[in-house]
C-alpha atoms as a PDB file:
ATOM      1  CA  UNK A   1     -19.919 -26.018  18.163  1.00  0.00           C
ATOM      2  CA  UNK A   2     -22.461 -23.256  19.291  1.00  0.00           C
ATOM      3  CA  UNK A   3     -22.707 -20.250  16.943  1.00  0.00           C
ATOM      4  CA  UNK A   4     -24.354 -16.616  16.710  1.00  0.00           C
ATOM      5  CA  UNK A   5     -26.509 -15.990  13.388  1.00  0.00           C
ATOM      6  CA  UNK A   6     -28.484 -13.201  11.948  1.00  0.00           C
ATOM      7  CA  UNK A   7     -31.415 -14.447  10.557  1.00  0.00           C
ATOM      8  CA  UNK A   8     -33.352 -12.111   7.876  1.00  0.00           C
ATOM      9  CA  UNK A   9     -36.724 -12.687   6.103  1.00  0.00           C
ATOM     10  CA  UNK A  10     -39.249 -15.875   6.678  1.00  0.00           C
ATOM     11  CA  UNK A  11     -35.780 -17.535   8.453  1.00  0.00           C
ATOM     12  CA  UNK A  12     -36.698 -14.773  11.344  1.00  0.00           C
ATOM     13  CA  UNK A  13     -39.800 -17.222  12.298  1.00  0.00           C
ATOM     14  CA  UNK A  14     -37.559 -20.044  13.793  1.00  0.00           C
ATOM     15  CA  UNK A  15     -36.363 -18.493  16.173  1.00  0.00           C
ATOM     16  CA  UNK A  16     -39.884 -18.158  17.497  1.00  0.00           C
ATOM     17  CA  UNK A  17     -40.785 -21.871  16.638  1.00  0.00           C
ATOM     18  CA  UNK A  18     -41.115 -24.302  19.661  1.00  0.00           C
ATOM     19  CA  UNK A  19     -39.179 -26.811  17.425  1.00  0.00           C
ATOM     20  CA  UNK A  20     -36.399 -24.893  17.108  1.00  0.00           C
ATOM     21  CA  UNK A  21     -35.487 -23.625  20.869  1.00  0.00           C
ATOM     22  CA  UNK A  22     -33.952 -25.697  23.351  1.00  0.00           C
ATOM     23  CA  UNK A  23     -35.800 -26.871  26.248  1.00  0.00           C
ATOM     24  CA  UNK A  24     -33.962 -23.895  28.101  1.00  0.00           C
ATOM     25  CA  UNK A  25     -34.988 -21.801  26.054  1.00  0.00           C
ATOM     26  CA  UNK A  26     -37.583 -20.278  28.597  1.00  0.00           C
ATOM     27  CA  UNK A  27     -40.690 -18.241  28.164  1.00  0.00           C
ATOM     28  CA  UNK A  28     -41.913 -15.758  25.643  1.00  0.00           C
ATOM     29  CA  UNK A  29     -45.721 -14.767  24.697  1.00  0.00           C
ATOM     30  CA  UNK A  30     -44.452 -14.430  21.263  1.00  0.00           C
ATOM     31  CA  UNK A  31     -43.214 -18.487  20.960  1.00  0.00           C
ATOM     32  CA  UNK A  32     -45.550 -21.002  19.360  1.00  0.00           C
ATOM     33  CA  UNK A  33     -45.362 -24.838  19.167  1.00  0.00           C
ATOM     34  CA  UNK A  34     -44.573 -25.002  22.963  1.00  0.00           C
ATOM     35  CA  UNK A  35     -45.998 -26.592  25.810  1.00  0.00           C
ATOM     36  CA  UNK A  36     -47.776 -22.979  26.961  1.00  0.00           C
ATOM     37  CA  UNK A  37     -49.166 -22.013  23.279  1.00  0.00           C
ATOM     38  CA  UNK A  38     -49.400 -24.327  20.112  1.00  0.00           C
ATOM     39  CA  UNK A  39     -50.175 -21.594  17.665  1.00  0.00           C
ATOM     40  CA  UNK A  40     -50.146 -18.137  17.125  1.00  0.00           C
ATOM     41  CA  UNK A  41     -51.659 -16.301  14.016  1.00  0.00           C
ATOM     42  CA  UNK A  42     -48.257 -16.520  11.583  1.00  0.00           C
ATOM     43  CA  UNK A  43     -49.679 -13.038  10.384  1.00  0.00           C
ATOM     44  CA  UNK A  44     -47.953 -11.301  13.453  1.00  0.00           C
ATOM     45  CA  UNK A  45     -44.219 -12.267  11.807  1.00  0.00           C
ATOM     46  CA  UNK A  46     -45.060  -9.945   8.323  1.00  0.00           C
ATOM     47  CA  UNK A  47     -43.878  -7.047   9.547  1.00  0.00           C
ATOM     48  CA  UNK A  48     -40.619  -8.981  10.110  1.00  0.00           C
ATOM     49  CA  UNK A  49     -40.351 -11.029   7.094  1.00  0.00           C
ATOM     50  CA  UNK A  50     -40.981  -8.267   4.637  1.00  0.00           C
ATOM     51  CA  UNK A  51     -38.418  -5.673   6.451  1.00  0.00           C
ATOM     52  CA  UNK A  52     -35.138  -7.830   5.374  1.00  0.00           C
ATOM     53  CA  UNK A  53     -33.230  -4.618   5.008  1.00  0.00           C
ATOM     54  CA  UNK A  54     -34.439  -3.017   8.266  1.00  0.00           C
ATOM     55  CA  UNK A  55     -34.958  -6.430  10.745  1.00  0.00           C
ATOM     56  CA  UNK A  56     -33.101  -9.344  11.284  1.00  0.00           C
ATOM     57  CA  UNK A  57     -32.609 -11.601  14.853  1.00  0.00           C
ATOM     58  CA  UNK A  58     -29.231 -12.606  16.312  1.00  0.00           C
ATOM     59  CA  UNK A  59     -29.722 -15.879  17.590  1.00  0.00           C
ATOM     60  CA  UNK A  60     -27.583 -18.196  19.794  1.00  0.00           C
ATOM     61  CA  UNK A  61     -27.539 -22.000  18.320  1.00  0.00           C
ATOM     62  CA  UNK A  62     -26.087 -24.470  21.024  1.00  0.00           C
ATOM     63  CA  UNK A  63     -24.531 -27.735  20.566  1.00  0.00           C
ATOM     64  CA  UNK A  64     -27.633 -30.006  19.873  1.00  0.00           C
ATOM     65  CA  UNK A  65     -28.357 -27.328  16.767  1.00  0.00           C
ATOM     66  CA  UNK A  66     -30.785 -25.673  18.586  1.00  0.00           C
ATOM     67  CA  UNK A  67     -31.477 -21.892  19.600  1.00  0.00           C
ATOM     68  CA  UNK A  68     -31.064 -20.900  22.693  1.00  0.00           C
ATOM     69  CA  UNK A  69     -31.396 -17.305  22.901  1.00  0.00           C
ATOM     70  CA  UNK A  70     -32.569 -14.373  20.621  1.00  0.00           C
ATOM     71  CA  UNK A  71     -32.534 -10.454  20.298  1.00  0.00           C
ATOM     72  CA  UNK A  72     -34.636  -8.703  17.765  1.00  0.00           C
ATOM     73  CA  UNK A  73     -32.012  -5.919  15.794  1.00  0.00           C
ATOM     74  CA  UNK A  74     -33.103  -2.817  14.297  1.00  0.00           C
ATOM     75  CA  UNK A  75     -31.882   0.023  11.829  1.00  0.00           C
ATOM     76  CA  UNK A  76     -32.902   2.513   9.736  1.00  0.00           C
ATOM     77  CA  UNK A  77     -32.181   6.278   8.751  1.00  0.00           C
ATOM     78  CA  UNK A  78     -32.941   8.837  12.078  1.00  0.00           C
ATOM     79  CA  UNK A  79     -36.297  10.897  11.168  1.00  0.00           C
ATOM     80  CA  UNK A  80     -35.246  13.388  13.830  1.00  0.00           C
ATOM     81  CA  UNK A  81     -33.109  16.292  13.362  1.00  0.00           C
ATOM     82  CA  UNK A  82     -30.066  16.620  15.799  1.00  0.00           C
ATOM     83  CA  UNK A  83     -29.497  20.197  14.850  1.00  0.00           C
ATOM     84  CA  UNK A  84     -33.416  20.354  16.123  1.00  0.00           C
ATOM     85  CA  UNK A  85     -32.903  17.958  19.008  1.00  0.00           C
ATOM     86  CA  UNK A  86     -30.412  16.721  21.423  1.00  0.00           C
ATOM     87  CA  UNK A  87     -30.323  13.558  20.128  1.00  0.00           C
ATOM     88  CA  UNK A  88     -26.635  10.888  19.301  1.00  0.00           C
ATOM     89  CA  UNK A  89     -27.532  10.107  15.842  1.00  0.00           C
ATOM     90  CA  UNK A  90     -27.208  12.249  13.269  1.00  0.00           C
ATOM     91  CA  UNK A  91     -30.398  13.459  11.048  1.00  0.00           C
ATOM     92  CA  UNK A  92     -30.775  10.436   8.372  1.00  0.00           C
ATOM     93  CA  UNK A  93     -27.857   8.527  10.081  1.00  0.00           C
ATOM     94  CA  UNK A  94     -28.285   4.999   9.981  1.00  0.00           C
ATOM     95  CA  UNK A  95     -29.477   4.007  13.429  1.00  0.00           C
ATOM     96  CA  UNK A  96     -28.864   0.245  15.166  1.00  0.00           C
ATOM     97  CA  UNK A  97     -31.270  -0.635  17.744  1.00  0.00           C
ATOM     98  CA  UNK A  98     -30.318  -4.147  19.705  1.00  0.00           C
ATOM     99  CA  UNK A  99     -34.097  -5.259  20.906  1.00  0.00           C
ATOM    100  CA  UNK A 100     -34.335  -7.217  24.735  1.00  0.00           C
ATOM    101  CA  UNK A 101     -33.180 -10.506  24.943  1.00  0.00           C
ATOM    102  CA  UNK A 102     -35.534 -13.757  25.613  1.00  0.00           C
ATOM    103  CA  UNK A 103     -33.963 -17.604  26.038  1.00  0.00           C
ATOM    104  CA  UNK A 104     -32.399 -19.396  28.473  1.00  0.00           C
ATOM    105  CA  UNK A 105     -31.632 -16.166  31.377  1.00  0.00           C
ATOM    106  CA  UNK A 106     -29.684 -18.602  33.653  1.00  0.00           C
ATOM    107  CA  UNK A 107     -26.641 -18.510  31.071  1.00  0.00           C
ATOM    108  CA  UNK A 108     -24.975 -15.081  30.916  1.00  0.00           C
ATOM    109  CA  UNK A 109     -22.750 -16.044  28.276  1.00  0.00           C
ATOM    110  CA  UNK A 110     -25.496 -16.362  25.546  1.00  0.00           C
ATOM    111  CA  UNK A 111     -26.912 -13.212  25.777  1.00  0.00           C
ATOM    112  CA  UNK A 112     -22.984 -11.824  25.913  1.00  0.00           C
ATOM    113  CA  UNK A 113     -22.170 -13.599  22.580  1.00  0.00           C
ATOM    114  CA  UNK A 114     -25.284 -12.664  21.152  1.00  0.00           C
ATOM    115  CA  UNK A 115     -23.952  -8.562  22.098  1.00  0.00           C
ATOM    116  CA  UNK A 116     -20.651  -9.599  20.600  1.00  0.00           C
ATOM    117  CA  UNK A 117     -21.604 -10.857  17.029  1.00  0.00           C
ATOM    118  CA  UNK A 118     -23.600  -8.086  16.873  1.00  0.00           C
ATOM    119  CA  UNK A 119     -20.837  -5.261  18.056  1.00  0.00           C
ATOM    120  CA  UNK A 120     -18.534  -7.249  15.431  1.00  0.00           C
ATOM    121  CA  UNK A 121     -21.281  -6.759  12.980  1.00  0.00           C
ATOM    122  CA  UNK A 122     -22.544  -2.903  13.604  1.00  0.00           C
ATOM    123  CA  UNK A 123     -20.166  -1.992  15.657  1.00  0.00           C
ATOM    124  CA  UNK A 124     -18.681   0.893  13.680  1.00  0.00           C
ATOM    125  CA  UNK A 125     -20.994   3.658  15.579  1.00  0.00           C
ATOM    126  CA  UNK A 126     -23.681   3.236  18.457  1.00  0.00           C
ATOM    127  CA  UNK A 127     -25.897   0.903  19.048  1.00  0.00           C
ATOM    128  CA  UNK A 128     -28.967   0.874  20.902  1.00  0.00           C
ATOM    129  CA  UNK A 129     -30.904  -1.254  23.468  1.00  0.00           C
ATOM    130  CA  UNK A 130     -33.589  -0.843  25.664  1.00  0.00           C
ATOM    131  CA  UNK A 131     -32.169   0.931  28.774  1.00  0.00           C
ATOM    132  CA  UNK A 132     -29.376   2.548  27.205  1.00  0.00           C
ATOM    133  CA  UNK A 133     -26.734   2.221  24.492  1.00  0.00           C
ATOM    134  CA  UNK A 134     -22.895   1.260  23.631  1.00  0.00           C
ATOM    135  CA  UNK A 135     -20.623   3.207  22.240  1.00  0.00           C
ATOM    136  CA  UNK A 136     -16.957   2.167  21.631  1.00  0.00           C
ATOM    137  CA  UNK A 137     -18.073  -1.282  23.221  1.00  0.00           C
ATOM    138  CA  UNK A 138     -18.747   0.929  26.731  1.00  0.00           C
ATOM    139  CA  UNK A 139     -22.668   0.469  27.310  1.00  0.00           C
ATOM    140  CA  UNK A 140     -23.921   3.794  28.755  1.00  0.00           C
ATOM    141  CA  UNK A 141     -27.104   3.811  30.536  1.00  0.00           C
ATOM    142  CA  UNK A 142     -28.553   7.072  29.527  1.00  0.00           C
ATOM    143  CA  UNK A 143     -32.097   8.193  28.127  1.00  0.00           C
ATOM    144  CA  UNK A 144     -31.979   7.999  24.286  1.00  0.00           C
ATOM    145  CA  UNK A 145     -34.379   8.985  21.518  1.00  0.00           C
ATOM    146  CA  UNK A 146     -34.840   8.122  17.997  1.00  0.00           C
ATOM    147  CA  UNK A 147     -37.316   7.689  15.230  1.00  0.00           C
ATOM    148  CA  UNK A 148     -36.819   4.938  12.814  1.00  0.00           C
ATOM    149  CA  UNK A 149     -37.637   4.928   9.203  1.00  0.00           C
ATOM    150  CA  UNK A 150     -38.747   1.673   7.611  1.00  0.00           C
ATOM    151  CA  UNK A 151     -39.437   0.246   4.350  1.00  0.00           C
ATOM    152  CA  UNK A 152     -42.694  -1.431   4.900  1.00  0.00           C
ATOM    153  CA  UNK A 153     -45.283  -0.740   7.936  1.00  0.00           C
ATOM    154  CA  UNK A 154     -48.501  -1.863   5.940  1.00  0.00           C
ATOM    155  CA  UNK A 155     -49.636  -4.620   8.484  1.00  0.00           C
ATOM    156  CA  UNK A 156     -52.702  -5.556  10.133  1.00  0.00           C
ATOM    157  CA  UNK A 157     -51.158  -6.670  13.514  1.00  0.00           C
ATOM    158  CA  UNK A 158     -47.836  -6.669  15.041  1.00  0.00           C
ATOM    159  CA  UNK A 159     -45.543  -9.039  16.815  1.00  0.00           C
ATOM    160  CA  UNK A 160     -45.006  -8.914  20.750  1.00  0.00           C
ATOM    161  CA  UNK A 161     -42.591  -5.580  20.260  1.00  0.00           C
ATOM    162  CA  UNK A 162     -41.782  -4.217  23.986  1.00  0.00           C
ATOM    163  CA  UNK A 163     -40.768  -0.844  24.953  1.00  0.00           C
ATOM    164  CA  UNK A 164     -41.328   0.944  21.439  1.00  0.00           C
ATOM    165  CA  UNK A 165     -43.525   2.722  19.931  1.00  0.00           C
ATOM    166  CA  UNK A 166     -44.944   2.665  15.973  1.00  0.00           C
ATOM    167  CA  UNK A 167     -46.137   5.566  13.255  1.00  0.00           C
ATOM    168  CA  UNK A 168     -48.134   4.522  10.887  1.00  0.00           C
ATOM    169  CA  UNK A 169     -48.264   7.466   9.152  1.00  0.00           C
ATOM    170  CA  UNK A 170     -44.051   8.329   9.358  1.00  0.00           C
ATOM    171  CA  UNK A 171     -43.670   4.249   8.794  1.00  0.00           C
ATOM    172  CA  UNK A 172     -41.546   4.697  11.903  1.00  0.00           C
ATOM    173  CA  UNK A 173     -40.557   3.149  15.248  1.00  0.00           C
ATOM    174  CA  UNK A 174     -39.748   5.222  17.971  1.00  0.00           C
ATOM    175  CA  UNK A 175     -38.099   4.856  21.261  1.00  0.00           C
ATOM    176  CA  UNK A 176     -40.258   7.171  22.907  1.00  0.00           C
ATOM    177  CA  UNK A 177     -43.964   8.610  22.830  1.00  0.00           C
ATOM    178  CA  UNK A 178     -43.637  12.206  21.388  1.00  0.00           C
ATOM    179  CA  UNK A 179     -45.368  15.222  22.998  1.00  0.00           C
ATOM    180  CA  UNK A 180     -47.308  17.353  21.093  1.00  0.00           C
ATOM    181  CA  UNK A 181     -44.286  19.894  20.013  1.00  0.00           C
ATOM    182  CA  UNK A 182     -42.715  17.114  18.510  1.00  0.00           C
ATOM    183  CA  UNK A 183     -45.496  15.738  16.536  1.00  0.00           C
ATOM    184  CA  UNK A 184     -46.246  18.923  14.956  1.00  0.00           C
ATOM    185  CA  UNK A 185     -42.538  19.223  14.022  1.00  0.00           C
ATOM    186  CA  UNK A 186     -42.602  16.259  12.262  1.00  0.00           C
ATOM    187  CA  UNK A 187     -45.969  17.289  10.406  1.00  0.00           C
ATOM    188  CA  UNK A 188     -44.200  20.448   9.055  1.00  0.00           C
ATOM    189  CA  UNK A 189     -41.222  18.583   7.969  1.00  0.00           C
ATOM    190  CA  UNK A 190     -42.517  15.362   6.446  1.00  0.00           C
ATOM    191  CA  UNK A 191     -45.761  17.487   5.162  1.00  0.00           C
ATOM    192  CA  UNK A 192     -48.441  15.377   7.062  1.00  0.00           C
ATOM    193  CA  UNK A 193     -51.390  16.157   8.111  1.00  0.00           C
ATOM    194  CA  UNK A 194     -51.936  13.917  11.162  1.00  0.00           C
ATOM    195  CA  UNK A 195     -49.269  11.784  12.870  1.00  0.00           C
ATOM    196  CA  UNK A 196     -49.508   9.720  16.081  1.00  0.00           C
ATOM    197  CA  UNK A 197     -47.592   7.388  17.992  1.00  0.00           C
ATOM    198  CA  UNK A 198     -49.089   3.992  19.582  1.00  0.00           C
ATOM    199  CA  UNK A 199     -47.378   1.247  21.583  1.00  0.00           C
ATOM    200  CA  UNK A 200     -46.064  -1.280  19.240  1.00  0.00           C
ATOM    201  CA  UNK A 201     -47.222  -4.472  21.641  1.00  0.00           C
ATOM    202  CA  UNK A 202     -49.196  -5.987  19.367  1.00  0.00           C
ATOM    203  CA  UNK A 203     -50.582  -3.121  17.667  1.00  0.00           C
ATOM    204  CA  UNK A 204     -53.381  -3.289  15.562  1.00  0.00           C
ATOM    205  CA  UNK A 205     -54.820  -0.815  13.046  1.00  0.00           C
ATOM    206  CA  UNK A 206     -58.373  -1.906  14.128  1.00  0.00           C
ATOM    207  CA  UNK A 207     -57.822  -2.537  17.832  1.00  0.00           C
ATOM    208  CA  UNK A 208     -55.728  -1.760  20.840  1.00  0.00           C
ATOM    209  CA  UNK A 209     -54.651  -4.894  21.919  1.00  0.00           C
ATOM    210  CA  UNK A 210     -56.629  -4.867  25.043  1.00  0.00           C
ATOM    211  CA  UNK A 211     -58.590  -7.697  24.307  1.00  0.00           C
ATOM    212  CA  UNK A 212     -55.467  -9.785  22.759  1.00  0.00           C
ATOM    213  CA  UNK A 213     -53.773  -9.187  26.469  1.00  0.00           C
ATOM    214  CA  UNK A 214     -57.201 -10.184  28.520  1.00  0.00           C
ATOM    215  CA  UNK A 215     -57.470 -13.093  26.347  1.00  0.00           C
ATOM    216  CA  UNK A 216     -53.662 -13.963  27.051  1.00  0.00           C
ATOM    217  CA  UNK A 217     -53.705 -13.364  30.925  1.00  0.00           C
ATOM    218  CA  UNK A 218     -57.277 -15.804  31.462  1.00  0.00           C
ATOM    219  CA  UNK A 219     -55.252 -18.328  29.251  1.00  0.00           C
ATOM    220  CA  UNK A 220     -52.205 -18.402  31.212  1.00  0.00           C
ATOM    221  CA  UNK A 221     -52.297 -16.699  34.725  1.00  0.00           C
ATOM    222  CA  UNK A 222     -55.097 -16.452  36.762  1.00  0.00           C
ATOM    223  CA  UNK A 223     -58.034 -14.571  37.301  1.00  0.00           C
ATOM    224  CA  UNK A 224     -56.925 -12.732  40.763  1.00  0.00           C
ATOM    225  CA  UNK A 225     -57.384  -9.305  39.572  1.00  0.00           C
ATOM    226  CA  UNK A 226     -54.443  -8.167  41.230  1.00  0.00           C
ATOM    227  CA  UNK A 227     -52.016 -10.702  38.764  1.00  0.00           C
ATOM    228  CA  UNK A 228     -54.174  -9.032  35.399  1.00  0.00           C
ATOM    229  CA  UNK A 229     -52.019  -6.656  33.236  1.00  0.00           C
ATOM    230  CA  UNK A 230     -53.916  -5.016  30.823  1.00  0.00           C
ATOM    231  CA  UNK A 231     -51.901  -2.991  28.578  1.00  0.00           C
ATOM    232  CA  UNK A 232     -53.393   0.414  26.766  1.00  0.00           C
ATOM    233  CA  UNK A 233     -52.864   1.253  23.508  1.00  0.00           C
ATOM    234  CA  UNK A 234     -51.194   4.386  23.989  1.00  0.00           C
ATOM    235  CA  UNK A 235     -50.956   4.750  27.528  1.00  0.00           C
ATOM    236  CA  UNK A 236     -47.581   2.934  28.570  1.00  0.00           C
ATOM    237  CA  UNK A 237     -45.030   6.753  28.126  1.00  0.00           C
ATOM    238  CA  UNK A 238     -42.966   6.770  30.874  1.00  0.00           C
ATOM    239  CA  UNK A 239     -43.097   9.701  32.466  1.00  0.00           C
ATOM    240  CA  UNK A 240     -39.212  10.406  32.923  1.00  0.00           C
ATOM    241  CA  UNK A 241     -39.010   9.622  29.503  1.00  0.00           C
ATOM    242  CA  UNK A 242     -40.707  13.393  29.378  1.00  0.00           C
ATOM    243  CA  UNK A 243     -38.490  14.901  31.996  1.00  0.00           C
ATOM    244  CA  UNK A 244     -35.524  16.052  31.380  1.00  0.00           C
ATOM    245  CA  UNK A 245     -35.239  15.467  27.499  1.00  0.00           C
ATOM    246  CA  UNK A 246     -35.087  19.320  26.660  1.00  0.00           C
ATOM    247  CA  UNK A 247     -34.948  20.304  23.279  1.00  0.00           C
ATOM    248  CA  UNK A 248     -32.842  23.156  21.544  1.00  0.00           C
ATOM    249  CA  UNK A 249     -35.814  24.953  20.147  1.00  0.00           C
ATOM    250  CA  UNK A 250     -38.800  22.956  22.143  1.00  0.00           C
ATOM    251  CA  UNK A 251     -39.402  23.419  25.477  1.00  0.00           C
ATOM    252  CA  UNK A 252     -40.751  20.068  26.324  1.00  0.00           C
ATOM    253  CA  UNK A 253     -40.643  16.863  24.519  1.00  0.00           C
END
């Protein structure tokens, strides 16, 4: 009968593992032991298998055993201040981010009864996701911000992480790239001197990724300029993000 699991620690890895996805299981750069990559560098999974209180994966196991969809689920205490900044959660609230889903896209249901375990899990308060958020089980797409707290951000590389962003120096994800204002709030409150905000694609303490995504896009697509995505370091902000996110004491974001 198919099932929903959370997976936590070194378990976290199988849902990336060739071996263990269905053949409908579709594509992800992230996925090793499949026809389109045999390996990756197993390094890439740390940050996930040494965050078992902040990271786990919801996975959807079909009838053959094997997984057939995945999201990636966050939480940790909010580093902003909502007395500072309009923000939903609560300064040191606990916040639940559910990360974009990858498997077999043809089948709604999966990535609905992925949603559902995890509502029936976290579901007492909001939870995030990528475009918006749900609240009461209503999913609301509106602009939302948060920094994340976690345990352990001492790796060398990262996983394929989409849409956030990573502090070193807070051990902190973010939803969003912080202007200046921000950044120097944070200094004064968590008494550092220098705090910045890269894309968390692959991030590297020693490089930007850039050569990681040429590499990736001669391996796999072609070499027709016009198809190569080459992804800066920290130069993927979206500019609405910016706009109209007004602060109560900051001007601008």
């Amino acid at each position: 009968m198919p099932k929903v699991i959370e997976l936590k620690g070194k378990d976290i890895i199988d849902a990336y593992n060739g071996d263990q996805l269905s053949r409908n299981f579709g594509f992800s750069c992230a996925n090793f032991n499949c026809d389109y990559q045999e390996t990756v560098d197993m390094n890439l999974f740390d940050i996930f298998v040494e965050n078992p209180n902040n990271i786990s994966c919801f996975v959807y196991i079909n009838n053959d055993g094997k997984i057939e969809g995945r999201r990636m689920f966050y939480k940790g205490k909010q580093l902003l201040d909502d007395k500072i900044f309009p923000i939903l959660t609560k300064f040191k609230d606990e916040i639940h981010y559910l990360y974009g889903f990858y498997g077999n896209s043809d089948d709604y249901f999966i990535n609905r009864s992925i949603i559902r375990k995890v509502m029936e899990t976290y579901g007492n308060g909001i939870i995030y996701m990528d475009h918006g958020y749900i609240d009461n089980r209503q999913f609301k797409r509106d602009r939302v911000y948060w920094i994340m707290e976690i345990e352990n951000m001492d790796f060398d590389e990262f996983p394929s992480i989409d849409y956030l962003f990573v502090s070193p120096e807070l051990s902190a994800f973010s939803s969003f790239n912080p202007s200046k204002n921000v950044k120097q709030w944070l200094k004064d409150v968590y008494d550092e001197d220098d705090i910045e905000f890269h894309s968390a694609y692959r991030f590297s303490k020693s490089s930007s990724g850039i050569d990681f995504m040429k590499h990736w896009n001669q391996k796999f697509f072609t070499d027709d300029e016009d198809n190569e995505y080459v992804q800066e370091d920290d130069d993927i902000q979206e500019e609405d993000i910016q706009e109209g996110f007004k602060l109560k004491k900051f001007k601008d974001l």
